[in-house]
PDB file of N, CA and C in Angstrom:
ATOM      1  N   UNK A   1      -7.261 -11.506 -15.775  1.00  0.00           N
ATOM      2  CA  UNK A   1      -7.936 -10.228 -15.931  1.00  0.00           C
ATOM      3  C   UNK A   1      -8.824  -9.981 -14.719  1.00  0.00           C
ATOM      4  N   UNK A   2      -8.160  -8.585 -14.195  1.00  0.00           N
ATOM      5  CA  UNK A   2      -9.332  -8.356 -12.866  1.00  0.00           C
ATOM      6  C   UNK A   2     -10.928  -8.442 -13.364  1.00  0.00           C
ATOM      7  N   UNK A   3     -11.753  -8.844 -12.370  1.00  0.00           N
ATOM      8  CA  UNK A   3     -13.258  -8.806 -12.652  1.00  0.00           C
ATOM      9  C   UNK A   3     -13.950  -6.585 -11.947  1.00  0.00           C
ATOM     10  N   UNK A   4     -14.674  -5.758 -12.852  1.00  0.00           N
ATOM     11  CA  UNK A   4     -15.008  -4.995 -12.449  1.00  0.00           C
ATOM     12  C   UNK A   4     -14.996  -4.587 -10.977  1.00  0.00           C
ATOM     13  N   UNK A   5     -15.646  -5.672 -10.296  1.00  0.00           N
ATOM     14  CA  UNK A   5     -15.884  -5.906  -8.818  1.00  0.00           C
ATOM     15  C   UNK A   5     -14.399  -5.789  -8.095  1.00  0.00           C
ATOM     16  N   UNK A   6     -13.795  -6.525  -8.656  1.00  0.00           N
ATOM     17  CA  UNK A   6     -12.251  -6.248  -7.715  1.00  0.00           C
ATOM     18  C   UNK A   6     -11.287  -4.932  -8.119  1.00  0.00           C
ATOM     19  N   UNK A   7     -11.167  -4.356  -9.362  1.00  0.00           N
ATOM     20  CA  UNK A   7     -10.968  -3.117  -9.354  1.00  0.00           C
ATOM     21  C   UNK A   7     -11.743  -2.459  -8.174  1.00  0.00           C
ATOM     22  N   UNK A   8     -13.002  -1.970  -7.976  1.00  0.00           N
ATOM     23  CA  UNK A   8     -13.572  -1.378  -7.143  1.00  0.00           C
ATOM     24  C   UNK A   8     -12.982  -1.580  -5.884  1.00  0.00           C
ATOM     25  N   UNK A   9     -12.912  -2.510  -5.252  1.00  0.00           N
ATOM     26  CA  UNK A   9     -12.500  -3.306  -4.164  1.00  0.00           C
ATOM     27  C   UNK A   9     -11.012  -2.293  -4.368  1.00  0.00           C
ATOM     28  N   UNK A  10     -10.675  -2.773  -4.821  1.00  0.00           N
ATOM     29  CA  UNK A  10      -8.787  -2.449  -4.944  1.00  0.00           C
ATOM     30  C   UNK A  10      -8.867  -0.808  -4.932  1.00  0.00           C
ATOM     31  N   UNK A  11      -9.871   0.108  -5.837  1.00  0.00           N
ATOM     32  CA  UNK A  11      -9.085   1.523  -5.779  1.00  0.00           C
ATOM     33  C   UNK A  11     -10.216   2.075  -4.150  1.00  0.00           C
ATOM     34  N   UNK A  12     -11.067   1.365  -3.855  1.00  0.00           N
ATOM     35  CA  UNK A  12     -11.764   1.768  -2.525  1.00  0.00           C
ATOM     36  C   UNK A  12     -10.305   1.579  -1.696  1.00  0.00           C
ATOM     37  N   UNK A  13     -10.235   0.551  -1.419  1.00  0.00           N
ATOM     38  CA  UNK A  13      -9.036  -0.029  -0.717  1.00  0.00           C
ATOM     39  C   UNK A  13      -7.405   1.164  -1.408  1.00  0.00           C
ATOM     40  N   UNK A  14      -7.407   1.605  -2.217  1.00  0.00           N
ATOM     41  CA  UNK A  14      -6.047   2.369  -2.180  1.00  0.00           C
ATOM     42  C   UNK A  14      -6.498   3.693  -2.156  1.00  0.00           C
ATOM     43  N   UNK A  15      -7.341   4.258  -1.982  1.00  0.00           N
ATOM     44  CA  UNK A  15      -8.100   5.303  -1.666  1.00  0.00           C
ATOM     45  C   UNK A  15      -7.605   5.754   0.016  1.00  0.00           C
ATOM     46  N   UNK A  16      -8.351   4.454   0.755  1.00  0.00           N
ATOM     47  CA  UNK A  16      -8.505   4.642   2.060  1.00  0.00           C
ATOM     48  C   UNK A  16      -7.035   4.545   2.470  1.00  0.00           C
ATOM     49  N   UNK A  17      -6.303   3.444   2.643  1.00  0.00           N
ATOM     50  CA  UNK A  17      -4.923   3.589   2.502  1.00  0.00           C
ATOM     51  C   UNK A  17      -3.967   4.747   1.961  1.00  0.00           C
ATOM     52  N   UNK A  18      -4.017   5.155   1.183  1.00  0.00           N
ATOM     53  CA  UNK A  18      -3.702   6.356   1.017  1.00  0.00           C
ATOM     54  C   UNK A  18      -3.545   7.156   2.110  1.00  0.00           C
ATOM     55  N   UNK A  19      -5.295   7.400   2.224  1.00  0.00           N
ATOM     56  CA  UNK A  19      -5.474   8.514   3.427  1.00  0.00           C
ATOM     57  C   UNK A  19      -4.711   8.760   4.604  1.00  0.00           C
ATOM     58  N   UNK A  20      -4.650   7.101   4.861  1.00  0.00           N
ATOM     59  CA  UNK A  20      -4.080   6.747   6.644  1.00  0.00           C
ATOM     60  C   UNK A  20      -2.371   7.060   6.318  1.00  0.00           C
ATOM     61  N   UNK A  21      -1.906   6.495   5.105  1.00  0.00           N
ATOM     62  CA  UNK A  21      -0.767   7.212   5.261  1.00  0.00           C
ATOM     63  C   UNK A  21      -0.135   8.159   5.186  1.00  0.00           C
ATOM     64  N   UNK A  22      -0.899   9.288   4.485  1.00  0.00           N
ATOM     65  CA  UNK A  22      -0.548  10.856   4.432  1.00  0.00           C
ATOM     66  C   UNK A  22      -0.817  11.495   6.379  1.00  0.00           C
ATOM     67  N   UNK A  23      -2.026  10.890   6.863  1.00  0.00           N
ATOM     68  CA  UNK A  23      -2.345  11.221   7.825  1.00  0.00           C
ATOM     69  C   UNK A  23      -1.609  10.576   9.391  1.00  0.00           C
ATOM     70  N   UNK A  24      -0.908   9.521   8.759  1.00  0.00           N
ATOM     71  CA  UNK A  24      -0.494   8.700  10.194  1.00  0.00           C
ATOM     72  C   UNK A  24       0.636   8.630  10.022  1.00  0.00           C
ATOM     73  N   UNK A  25       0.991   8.943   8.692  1.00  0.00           N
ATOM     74  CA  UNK A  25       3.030   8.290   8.215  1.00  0.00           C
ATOM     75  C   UNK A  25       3.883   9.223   9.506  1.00  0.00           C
ATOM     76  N   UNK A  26       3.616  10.599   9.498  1.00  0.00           N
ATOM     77  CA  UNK A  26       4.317  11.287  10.179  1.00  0.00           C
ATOM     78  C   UNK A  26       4.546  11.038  11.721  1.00  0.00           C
ATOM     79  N   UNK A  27       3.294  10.204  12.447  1.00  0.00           N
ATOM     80  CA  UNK A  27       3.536   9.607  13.503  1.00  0.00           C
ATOM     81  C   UNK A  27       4.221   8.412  13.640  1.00  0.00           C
ATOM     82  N   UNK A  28       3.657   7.335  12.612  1.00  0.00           N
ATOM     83  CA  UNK A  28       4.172   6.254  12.670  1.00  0.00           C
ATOM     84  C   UNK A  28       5.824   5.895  12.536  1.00  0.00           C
ATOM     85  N   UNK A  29       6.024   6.910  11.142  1.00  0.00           N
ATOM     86  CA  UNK A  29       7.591   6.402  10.554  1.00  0.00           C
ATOM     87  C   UNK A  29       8.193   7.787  10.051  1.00  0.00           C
ATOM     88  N   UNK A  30       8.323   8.532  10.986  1.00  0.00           N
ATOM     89  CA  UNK A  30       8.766  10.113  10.908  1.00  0.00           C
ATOM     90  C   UNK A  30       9.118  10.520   9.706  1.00  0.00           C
ATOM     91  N   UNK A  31       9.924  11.051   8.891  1.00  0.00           N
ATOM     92  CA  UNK A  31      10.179  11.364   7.558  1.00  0.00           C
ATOM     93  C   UNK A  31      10.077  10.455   6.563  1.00  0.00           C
ATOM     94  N   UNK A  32       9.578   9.157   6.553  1.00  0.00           N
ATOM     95  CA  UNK A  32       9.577   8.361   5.904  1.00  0.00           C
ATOM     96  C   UNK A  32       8.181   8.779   4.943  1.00  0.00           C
ATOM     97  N   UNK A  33       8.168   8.672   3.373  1.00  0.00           N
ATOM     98  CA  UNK A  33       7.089   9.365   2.804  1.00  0.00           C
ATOM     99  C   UNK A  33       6.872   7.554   1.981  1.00  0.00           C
ATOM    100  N   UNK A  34       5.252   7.702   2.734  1.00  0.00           N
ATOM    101  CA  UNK A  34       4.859   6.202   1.917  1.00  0.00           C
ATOM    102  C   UNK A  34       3.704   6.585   0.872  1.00  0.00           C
ATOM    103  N   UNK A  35       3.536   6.157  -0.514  1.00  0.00           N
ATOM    104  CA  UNK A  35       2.681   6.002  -1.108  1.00  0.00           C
ATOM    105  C   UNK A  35       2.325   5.127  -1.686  1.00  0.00           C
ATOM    106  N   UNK A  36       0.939   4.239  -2.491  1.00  0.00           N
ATOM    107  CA  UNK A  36       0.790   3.426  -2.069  1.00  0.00           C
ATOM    108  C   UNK A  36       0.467   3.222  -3.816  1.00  0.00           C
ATOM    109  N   UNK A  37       0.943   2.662  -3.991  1.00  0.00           N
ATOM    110  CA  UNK A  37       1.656   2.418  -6.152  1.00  0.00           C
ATOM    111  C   UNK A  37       0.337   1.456  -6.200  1.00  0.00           C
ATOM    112  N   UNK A  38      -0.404   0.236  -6.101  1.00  0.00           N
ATOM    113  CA  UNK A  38      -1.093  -0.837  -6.720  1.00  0.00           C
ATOM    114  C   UNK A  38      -1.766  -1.652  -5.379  1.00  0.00           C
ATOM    115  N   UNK A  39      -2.908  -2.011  -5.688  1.00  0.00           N
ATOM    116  CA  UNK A  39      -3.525  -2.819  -5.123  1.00  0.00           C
ATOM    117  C   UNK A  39      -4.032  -3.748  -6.051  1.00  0.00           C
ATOM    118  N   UNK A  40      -3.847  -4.800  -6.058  1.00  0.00           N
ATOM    119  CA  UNK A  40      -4.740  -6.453  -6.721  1.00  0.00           C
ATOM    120  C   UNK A  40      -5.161  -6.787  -5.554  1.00  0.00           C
ATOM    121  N   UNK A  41      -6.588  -7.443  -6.120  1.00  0.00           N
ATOM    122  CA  UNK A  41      -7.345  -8.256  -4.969  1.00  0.00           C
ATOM    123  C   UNK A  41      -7.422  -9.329  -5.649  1.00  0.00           C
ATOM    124  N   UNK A  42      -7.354 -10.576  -4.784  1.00  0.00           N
ATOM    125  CA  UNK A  42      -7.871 -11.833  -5.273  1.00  0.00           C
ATOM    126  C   UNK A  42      -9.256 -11.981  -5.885  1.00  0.00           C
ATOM    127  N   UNK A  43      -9.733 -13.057  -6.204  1.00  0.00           N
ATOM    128  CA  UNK A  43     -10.917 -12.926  -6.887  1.00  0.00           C
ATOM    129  C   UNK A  43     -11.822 -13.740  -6.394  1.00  0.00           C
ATOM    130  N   UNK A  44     -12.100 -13.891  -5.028  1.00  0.00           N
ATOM    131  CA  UNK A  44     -12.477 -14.264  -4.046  1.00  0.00           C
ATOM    132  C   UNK A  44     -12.581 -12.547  -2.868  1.00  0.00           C
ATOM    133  N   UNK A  45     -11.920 -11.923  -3.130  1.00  0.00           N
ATOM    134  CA  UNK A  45     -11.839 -10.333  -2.641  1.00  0.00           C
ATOM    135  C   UNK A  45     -11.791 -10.866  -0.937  1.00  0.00           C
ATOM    136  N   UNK A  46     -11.158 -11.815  -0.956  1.00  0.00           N
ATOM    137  CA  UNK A  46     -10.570 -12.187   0.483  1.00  0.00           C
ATOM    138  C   UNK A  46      -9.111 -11.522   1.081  1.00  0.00           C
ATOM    139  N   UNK A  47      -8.389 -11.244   0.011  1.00  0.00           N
ATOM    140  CA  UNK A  47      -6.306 -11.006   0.108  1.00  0.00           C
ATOM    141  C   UNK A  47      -6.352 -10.122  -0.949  1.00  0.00           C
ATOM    142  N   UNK A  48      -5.821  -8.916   0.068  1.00  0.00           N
ATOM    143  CA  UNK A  48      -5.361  -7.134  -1.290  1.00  0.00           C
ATOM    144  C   UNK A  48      -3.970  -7.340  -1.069  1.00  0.00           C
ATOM    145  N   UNK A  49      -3.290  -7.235  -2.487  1.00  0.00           N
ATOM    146  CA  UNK A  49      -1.735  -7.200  -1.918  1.00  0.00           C
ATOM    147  C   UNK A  49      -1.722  -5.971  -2.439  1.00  0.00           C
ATOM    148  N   UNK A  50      -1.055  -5.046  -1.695  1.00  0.00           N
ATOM    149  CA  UNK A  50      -0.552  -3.687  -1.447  1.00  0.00           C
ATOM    150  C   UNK A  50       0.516  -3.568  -1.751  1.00  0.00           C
ATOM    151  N   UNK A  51       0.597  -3.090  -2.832  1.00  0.00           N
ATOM    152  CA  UNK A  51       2.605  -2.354  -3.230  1.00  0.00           C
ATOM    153  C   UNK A  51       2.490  -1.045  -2.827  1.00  0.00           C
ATOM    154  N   UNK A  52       3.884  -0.437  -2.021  1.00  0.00           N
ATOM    155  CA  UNK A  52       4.287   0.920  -1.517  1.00  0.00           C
ATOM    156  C   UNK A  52       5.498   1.405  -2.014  1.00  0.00           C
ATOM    157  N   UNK A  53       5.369   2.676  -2.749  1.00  0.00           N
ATOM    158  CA  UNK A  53       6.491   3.138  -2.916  1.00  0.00           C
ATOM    159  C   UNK A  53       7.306   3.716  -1.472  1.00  0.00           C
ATOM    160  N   UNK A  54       8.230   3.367  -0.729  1.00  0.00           N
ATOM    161  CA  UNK A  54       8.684   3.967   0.718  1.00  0.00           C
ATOM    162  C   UNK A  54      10.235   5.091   0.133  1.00  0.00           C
ATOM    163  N   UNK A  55       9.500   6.816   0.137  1.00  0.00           N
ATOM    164  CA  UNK A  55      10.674   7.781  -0.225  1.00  0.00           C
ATOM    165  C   UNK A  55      11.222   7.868   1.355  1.00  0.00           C
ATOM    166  N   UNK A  56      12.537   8.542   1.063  1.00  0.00           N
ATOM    167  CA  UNK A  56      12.591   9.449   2.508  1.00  0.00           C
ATOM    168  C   UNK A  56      13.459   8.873   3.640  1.00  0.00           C
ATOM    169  N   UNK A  57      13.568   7.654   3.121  1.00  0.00           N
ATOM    170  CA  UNK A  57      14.304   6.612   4.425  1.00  0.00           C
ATOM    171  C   UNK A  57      15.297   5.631   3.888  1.00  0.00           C
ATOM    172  N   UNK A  58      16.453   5.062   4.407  1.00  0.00           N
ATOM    173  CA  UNK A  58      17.309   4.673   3.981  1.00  0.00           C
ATOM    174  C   UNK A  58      16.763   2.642   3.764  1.00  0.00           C
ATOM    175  N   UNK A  59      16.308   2.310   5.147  1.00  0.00           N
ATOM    176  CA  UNK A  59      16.274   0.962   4.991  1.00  0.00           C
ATOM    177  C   UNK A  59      14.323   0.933   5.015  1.00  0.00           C
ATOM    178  N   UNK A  60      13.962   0.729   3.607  1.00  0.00           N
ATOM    179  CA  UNK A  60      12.740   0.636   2.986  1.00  0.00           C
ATOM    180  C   UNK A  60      12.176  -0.534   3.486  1.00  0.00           C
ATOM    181  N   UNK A  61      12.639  -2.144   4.183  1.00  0.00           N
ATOM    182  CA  UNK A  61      12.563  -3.241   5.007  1.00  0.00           C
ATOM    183  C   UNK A  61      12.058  -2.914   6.145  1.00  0.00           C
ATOM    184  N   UNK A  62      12.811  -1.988   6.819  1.00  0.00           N
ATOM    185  CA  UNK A  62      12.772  -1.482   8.283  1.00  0.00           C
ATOM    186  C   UNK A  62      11.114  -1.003   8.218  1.00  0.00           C
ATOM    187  N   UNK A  63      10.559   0.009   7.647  1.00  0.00           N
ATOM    188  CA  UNK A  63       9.495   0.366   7.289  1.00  0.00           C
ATOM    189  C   UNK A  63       8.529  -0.226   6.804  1.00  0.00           C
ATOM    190  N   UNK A  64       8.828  -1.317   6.378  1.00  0.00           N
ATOM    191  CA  UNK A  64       7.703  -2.390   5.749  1.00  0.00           C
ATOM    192  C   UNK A  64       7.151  -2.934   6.829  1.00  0.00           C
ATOM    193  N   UNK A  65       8.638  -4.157   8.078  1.00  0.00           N
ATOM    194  CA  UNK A  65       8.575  -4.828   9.202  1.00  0.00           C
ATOM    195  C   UNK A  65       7.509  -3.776   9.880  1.00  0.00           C
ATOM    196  N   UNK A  66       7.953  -2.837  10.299  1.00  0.00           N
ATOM    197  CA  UNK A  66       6.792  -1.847  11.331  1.00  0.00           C
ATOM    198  C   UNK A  66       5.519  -1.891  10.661  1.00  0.00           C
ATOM    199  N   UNK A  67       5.252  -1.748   9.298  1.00  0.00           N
ATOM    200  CA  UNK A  67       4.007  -1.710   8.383  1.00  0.00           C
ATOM    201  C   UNK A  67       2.938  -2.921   9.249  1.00  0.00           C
ATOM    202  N   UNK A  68       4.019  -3.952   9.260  1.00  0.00           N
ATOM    203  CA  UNK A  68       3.435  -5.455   9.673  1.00  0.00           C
ATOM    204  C   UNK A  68       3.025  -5.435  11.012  1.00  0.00           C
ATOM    205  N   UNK A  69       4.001  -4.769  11.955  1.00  0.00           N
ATOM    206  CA  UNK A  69       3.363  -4.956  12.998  1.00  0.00           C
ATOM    207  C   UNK A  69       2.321  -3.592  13.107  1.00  0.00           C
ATOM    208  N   UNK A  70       2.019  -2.801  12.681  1.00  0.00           N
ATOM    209  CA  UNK A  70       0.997  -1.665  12.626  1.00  0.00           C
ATOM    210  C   UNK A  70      -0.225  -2.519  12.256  1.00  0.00           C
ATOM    211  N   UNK A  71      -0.253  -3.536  10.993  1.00  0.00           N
ATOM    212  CA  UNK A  71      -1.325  -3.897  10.656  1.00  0.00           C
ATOM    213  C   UNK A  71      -3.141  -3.847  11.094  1.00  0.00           C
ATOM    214  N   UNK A  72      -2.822  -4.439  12.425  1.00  0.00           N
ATOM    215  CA  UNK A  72      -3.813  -4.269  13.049  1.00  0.00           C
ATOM    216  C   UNK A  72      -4.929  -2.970  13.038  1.00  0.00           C
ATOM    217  N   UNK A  73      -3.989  -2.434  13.679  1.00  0.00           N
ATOM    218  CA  UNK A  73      -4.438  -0.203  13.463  1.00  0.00           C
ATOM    219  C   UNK A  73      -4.740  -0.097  12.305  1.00  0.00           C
ATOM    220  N   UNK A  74      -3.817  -0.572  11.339  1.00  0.00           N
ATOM    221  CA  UNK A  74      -4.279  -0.222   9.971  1.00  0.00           C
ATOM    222  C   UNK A  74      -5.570  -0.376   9.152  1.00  0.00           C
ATOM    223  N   UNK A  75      -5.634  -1.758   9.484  1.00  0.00           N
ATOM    224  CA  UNK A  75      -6.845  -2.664   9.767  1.00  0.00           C
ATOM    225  C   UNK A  75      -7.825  -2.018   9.837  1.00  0.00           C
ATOM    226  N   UNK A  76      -8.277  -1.540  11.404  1.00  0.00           N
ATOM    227  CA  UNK A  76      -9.264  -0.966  12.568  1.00  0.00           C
ATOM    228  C   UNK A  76      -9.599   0.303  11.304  1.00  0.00           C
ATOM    229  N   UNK A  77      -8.547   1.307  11.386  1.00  0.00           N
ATOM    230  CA  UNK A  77      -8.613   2.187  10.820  1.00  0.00           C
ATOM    231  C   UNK A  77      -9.452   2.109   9.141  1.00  0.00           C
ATOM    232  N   UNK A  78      -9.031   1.524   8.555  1.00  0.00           N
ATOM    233  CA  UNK A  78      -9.573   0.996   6.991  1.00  0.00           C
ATOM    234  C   UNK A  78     -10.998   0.567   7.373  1.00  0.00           C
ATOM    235  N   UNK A  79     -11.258  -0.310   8.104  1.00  0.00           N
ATOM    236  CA  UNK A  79     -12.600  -0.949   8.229  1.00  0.00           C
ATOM    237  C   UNK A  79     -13.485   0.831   8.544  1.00  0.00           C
ATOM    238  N   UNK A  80     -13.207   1.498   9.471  1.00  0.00           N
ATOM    239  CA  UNK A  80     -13.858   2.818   9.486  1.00  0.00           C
ATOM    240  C   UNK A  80     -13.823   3.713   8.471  1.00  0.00           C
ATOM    241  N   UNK A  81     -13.232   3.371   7.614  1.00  0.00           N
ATOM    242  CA  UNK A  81     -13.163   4.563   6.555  1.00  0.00           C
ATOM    243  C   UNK A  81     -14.284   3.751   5.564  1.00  0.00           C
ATOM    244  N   UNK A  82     -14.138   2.315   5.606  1.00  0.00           N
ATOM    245  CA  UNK A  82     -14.931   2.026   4.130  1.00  0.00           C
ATOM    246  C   UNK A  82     -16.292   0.794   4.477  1.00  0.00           C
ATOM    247  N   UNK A  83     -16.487   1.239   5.774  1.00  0.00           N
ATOM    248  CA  UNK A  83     -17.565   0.343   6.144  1.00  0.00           C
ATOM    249  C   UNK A  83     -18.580   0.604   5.498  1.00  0.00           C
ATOM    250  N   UNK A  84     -19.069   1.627   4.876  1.00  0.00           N
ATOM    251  CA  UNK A  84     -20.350   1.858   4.406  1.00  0.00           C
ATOM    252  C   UNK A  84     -19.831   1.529   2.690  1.00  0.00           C
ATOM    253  N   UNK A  85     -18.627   1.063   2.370  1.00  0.00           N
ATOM    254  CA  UNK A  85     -18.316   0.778   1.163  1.00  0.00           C
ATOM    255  C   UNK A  85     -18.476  -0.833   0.582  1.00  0.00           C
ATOM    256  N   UNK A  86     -17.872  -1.274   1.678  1.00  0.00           N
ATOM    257  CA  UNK A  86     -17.216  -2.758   1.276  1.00  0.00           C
ATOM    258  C   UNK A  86     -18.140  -3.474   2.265  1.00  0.00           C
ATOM    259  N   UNK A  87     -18.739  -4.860   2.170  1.00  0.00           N
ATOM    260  CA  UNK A  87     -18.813  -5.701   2.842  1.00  0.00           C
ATOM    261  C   UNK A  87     -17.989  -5.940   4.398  1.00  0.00           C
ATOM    262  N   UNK A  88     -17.432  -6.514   3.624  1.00  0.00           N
ATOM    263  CA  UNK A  88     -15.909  -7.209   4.699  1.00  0.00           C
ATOM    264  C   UNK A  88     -14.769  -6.498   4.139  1.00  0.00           C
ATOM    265  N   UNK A  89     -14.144  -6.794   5.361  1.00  0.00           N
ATOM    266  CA  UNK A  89     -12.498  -6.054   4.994  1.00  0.00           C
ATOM    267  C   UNK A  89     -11.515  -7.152   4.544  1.00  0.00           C
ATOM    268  N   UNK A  90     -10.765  -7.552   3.528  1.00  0.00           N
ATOM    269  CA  UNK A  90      -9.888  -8.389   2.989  1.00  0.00           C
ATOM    270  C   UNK A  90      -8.416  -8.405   3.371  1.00  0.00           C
ATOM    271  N   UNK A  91      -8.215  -9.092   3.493  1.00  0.00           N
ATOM    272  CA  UNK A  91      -6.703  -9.057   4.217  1.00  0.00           C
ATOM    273  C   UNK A  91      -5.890  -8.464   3.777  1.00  0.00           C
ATOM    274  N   UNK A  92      -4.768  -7.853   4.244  1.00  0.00           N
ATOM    275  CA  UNK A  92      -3.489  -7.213   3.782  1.00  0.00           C
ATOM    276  C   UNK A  92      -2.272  -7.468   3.676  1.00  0.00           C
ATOM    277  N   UNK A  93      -1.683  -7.668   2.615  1.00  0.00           N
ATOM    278  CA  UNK A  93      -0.425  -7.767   2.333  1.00  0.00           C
ATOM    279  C   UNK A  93       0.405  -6.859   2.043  1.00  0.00           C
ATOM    280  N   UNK A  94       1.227  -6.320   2.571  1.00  0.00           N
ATOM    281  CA  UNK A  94       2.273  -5.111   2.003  1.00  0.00           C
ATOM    282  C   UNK A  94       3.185  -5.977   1.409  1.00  0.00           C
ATOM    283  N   UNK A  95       3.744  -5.268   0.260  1.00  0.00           N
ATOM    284  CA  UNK A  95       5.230  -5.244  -0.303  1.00  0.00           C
ATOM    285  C   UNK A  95       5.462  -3.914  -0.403  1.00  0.00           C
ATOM    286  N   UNK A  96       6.979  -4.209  -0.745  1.00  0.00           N
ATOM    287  CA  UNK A  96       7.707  -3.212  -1.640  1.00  0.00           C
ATOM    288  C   UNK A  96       7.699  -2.705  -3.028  1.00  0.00           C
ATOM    289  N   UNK A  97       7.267  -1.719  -3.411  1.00  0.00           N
ATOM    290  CA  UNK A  97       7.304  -1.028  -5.068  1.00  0.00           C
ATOM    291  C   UNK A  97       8.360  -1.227  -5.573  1.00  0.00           C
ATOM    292  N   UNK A  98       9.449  -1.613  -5.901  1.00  0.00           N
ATOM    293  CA  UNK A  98      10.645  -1.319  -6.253  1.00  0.00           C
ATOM    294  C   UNK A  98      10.550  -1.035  -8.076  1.00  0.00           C
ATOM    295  N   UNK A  99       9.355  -0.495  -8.799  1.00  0.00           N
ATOM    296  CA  UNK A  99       9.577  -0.824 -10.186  1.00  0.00           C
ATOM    297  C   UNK A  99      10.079   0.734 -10.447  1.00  0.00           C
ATOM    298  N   UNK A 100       9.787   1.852  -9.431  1.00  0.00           N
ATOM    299  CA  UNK A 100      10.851   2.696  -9.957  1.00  0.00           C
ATOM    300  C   UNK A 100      12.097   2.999  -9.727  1.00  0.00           C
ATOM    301  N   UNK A 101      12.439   2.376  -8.928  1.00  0.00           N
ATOM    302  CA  UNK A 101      14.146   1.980  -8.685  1.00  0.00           C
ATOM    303  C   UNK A 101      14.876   1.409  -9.867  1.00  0.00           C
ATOM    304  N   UNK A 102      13.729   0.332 -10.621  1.00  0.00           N
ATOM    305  CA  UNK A 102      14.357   0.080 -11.326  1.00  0.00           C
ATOM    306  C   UNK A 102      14.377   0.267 -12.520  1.00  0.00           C
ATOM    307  N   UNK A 103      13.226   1.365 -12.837  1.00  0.00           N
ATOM    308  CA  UNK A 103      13.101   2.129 -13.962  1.00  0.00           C
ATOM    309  C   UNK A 103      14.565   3.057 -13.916  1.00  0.00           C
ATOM    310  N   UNK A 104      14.862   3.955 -12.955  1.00  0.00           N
ATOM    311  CA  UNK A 104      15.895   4.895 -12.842  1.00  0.00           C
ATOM    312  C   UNK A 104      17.327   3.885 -12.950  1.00  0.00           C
ATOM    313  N   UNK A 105      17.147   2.692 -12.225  1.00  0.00           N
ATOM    314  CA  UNK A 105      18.396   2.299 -12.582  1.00  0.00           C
ATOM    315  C   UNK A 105      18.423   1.876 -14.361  1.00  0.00           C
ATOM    316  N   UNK A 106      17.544   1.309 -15.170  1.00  0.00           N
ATOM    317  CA  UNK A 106      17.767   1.532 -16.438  1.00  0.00           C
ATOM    318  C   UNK A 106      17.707   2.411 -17.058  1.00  0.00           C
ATOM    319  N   UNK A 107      17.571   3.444 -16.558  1.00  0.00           N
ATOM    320  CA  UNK A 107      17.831   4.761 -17.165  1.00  0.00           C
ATOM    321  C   UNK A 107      18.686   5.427 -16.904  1.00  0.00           C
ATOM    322  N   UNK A 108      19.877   5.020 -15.719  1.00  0.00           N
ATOM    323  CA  UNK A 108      21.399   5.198 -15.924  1.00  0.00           C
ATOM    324  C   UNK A 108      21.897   4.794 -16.678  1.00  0.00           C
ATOM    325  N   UNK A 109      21.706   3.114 -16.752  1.00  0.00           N
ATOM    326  CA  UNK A 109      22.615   2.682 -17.722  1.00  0.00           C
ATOM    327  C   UNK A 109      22.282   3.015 -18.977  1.00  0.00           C
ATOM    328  N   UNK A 110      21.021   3.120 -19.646  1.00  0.00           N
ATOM    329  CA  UNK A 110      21.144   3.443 -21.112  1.00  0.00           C
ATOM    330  C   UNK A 110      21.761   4.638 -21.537  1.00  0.00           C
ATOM    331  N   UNK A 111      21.960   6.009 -20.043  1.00  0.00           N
ATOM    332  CA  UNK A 111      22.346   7.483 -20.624  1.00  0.00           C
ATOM    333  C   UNK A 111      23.896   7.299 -20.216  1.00  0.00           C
ATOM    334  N   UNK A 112      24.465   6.142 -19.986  1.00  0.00           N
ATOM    335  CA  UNK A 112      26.085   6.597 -19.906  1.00  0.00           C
ATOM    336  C   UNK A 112      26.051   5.625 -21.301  1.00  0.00           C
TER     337      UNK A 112
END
């Protein structure tokens, strides 16, 4: 069970994230539409793992890999948005969302 403190942590943190990707996606990963489904923080609020839903683009990997090497920027960028929020900035982990892929894929098979 998250502790109060790391919710906070987590929707500050998917707040700001958010932002950078409505605002930077279009430079970074051209039609690729990222949004950003869940954040958990450890409970130590050292490591946010970040799930992304990635619309818009065929290889959702391809977009993650660049995610990784962006990090840094991402980083820089986050620490300015929530410095007057957070302490320290906690590390980042991206994944992949895939739980509505696979909501829709069980919801093919149950309607044939």
């Amino acid at each position: 069970m998250e502790t109060i403190k790391q919710q906070r942590v987590a929707s500050v943190i998917k707040r700001a994230l958010s932002e950078i990707f409505v605002n930077e996606a279009k430079e970074w990963f051209g039609d690729a539409m990222i949004t950003v489904t869940v954040v958990r923080v450890t409970a130590d609020l050292k490591l946010a793992k970040v799930y992304l839903s990635i619309y818009g683009i065929a290889d959702k990997n391809e977009v993650l890999k660049e995610i990784q090497i962006l990090k840094p920027q991402i980083k820089n960028l986050m620490v300015q948005k929530i410095r007057h929020q957070l302490r320290w900035m906690p590390d980042l982990q991206f994944f992949i969302d895939d739980s509505l892929d696979y909501i829709e894929k069980i919801d093919n098979i149950l309607n044939k």
